[in-house]
N, C-alpha and C. Protein backbone atom coordinates (compact mmCIF):
# COMPACT_ATOMS: atom_id res chain seq x y z
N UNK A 1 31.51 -26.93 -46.95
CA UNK A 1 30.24 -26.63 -47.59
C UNK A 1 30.32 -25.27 -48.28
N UNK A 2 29.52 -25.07 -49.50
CA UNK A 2 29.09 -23.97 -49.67
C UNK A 2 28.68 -23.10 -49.55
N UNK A 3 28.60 -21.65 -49.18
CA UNK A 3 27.73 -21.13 -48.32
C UNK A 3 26.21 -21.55 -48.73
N UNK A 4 25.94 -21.33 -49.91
CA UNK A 4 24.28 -21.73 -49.56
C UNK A 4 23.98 -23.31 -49.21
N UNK A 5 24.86 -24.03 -48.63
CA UNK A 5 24.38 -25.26 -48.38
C UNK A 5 24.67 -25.12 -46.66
N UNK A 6 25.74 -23.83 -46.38
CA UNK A 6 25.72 -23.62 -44.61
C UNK A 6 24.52 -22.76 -44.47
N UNK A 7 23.92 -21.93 -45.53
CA UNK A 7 22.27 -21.56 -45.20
C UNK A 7 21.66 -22.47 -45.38
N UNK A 8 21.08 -23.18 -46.35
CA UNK A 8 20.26 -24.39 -45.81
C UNK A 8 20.18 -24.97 -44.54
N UNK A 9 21.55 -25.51 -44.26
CA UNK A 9 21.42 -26.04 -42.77
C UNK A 9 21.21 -25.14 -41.75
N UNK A 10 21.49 -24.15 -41.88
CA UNK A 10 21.32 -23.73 -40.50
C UNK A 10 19.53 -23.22 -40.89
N UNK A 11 18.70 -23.01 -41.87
CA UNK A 11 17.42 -23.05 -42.08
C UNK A 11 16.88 -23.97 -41.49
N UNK A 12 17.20 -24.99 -41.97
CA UNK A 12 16.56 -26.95 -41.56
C UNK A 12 16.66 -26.63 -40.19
N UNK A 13 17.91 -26.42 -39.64
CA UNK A 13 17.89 -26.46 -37.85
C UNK A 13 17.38 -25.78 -37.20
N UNK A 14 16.77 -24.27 -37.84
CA UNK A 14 16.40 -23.37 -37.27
C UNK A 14 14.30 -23.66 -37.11
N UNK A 15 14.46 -24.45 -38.29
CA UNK A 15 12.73 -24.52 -38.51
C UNK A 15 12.46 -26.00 -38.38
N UNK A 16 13.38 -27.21 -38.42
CA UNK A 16 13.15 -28.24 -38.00
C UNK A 16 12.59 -28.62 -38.77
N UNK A 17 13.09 -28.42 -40.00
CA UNK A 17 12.39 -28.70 -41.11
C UNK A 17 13.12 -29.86 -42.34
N UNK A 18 13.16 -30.37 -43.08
CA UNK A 18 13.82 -31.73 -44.14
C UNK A 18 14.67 -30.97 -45.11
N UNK A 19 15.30 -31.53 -45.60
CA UNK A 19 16.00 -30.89 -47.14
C UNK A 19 15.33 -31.83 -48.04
N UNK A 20 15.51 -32.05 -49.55
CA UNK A 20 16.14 -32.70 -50.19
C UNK A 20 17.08 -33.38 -50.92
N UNK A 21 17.60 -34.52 -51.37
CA UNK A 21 18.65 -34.88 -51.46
C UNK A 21 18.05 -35.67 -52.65
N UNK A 22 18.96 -35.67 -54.18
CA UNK A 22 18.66 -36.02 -55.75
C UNK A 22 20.26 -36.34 -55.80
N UNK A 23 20.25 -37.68 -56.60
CA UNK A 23 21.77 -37.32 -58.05
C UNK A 23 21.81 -36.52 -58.53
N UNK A 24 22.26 -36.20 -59.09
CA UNK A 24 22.87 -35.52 -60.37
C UNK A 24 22.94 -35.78 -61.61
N UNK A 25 22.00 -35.13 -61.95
CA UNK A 25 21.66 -36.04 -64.03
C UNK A 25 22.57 -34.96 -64.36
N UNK A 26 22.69 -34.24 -64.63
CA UNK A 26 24.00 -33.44 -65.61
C UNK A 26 24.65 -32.34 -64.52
N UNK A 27 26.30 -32.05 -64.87
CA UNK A 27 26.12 -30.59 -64.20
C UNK A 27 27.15 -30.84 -63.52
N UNK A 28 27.48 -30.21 -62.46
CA UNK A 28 28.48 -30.26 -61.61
C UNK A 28 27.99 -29.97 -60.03
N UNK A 29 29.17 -30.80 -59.06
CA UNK A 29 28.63 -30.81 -57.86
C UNK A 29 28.55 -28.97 -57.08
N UNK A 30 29.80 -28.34 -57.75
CA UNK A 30 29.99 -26.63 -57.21
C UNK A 30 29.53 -25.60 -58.19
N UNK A 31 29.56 -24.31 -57.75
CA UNK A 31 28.89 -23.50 -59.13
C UNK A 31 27.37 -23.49 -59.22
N UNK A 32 27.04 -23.56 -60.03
CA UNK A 32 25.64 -23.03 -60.57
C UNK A 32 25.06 -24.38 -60.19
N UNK A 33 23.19 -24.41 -60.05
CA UNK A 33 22.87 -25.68 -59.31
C UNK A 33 23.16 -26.26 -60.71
N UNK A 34 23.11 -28.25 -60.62
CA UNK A 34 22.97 -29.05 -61.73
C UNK A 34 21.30 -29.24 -61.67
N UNK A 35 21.66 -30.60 -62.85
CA UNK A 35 20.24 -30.69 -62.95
C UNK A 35 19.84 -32.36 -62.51
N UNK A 36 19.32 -32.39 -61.46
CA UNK A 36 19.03 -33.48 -60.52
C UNK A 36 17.96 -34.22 -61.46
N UNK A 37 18.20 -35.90 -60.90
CA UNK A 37 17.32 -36.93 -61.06
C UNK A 37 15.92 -36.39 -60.74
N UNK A 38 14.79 -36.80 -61.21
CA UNK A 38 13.29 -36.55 -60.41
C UNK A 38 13.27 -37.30 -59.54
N UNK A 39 13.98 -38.36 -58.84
CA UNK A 39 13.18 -38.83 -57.84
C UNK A 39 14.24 -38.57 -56.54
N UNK A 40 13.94 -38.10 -55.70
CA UNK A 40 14.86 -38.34 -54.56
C UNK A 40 14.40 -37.96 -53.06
N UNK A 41 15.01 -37.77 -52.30
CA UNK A 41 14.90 -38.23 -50.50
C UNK A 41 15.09 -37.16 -49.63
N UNK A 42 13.56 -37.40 -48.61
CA UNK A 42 13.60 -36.16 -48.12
C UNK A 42 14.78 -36.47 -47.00
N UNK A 43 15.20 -35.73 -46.16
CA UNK A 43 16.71 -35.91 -45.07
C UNK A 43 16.88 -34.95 -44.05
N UNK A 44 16.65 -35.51 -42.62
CA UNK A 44 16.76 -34.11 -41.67
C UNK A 44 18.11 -34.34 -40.83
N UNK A 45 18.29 -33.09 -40.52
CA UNK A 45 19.47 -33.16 -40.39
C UNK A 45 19.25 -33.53 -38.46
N UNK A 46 20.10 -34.56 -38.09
CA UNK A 46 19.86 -35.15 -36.85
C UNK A 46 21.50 -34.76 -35.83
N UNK A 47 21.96 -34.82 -36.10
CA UNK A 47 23.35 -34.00 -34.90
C UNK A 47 24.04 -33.35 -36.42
N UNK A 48 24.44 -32.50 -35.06
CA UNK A 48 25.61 -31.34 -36.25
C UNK A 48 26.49 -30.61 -35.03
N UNK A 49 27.38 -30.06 -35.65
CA UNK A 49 28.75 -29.94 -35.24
C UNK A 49 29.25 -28.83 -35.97
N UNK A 50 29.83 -28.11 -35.28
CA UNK A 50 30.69 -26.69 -36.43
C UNK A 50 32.45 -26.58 -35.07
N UNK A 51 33.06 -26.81 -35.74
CA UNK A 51 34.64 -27.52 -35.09
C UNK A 51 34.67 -25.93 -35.30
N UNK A 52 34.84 -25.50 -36.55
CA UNK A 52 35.79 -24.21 -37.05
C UNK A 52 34.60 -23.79 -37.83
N UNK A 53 34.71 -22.61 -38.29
CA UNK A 53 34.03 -21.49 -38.77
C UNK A 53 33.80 -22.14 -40.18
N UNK A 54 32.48 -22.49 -40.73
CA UNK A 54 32.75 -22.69 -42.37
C UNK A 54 32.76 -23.99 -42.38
N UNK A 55 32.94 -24.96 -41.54
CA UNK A 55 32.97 -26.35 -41.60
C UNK A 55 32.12 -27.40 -40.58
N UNK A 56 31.37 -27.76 -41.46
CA UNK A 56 30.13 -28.57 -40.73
C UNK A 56 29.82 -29.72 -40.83
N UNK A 57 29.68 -30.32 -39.65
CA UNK A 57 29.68 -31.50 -39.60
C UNK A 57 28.31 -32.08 -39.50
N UNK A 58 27.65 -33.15 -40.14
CA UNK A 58 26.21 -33.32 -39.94
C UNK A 58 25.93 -34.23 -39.96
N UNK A 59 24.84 -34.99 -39.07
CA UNK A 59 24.25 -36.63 -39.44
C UNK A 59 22.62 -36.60 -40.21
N UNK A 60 22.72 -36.79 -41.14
CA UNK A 60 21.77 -36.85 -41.69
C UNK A 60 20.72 -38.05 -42.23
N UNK A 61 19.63 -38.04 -41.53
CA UNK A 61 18.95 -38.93 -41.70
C UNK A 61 17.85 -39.07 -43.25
N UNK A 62 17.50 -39.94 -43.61
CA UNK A 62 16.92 -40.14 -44.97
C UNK A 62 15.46 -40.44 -44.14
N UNK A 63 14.73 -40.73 -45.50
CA UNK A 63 13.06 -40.26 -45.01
C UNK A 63 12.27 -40.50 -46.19
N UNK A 64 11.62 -39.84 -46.47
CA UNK A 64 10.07 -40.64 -47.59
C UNK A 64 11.17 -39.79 -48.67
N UNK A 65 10.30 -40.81 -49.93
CA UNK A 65 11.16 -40.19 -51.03
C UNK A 65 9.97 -39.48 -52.22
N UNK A 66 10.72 -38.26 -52.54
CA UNK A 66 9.63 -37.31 -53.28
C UNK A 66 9.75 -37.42 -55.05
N UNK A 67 9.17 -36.85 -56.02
CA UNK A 67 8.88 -36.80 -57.22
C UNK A 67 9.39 -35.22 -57.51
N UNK A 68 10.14 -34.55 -57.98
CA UNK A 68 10.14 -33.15 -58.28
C UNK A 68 9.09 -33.13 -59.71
N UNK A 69 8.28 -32.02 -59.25
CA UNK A 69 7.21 -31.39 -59.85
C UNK A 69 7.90 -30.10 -60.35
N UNK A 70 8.72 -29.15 -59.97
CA UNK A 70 8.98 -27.93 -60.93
C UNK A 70 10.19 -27.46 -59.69
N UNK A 71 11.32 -26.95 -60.38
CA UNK A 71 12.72 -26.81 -59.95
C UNK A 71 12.80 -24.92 -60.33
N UNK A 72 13.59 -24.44 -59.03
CA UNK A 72 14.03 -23.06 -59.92
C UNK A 72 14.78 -22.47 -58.77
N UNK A 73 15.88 -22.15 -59.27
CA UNK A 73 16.80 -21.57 -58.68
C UNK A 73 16.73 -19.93 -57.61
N UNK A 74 16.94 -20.39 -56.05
CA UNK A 74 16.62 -19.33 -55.18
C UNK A 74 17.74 -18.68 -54.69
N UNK A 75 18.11 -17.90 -53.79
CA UNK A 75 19.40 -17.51 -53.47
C UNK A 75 20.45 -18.29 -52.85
N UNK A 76 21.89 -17.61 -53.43
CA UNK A 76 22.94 -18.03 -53.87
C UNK A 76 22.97 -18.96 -54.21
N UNK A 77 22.27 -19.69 -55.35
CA UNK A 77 22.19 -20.22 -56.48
C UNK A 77 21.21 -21.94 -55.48
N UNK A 78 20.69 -22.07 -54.75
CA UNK A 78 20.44 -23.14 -53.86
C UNK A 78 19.04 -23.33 -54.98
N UNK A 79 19.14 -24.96 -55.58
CA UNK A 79 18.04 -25.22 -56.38
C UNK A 79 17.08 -25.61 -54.93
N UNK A 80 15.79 -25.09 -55.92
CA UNK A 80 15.04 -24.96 -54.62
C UNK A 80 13.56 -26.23 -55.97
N UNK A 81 12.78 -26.94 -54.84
CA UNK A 81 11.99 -27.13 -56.06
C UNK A 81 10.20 -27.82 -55.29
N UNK A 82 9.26 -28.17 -55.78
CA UNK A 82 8.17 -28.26 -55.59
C UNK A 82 8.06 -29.73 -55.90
N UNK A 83 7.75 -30.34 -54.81
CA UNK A 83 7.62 -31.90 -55.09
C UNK A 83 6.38 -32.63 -54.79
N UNK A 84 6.30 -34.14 -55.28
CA UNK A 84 5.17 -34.43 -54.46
C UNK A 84 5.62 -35.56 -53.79
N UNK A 85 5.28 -36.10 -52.46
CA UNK A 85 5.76 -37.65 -52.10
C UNK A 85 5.74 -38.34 -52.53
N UNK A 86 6.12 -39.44 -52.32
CA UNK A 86 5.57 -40.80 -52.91
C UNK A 86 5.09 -41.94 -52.10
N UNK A 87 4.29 -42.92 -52.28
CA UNK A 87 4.12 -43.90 -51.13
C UNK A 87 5.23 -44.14 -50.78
């Protein structure tokens, strides 16, 4: 993982809280965020595992799926964004 995707998780685990999870409409998976599909899935992270330093292992569960309403980039580059659910 990236580091800001080993901060995310350890955020989610710490607050018990969902991520989101989008494709990828343009961009690349490393580097600067891309620019994600609007529709995608909220996902908590359900067992995790750290073997070695930097490498994480995670089961991640899927969940209601959201609409992104407005996207903008927070630290170390982790797109962060404002959604609404959907039925």
């Amino acid at each position: 993982f990236e580091q800001r995707y080993l901060d995310m998780a350890a955020a989610c685990m710490k607050d018990d809280s969902p991520f989101g999870i989008c494709l990828i409409a343009s961009g690349n998976e490393t580097g600067k965020p891309a620019e994600p599909h609007p529709v995608g899935t909220l996902a908590t992270i359900g067992e995790w595992e750290m073997e070695q330093l930097g490498i994480l292992h995670i089961t991640a569960r899927g969940g209601r799926r959201f609409r992104i309403i407005e996207t903008r980039t927070g630290a170390g580059n982790l797109l962060e964004a404002t959604v609404e659910l959907m039925p």
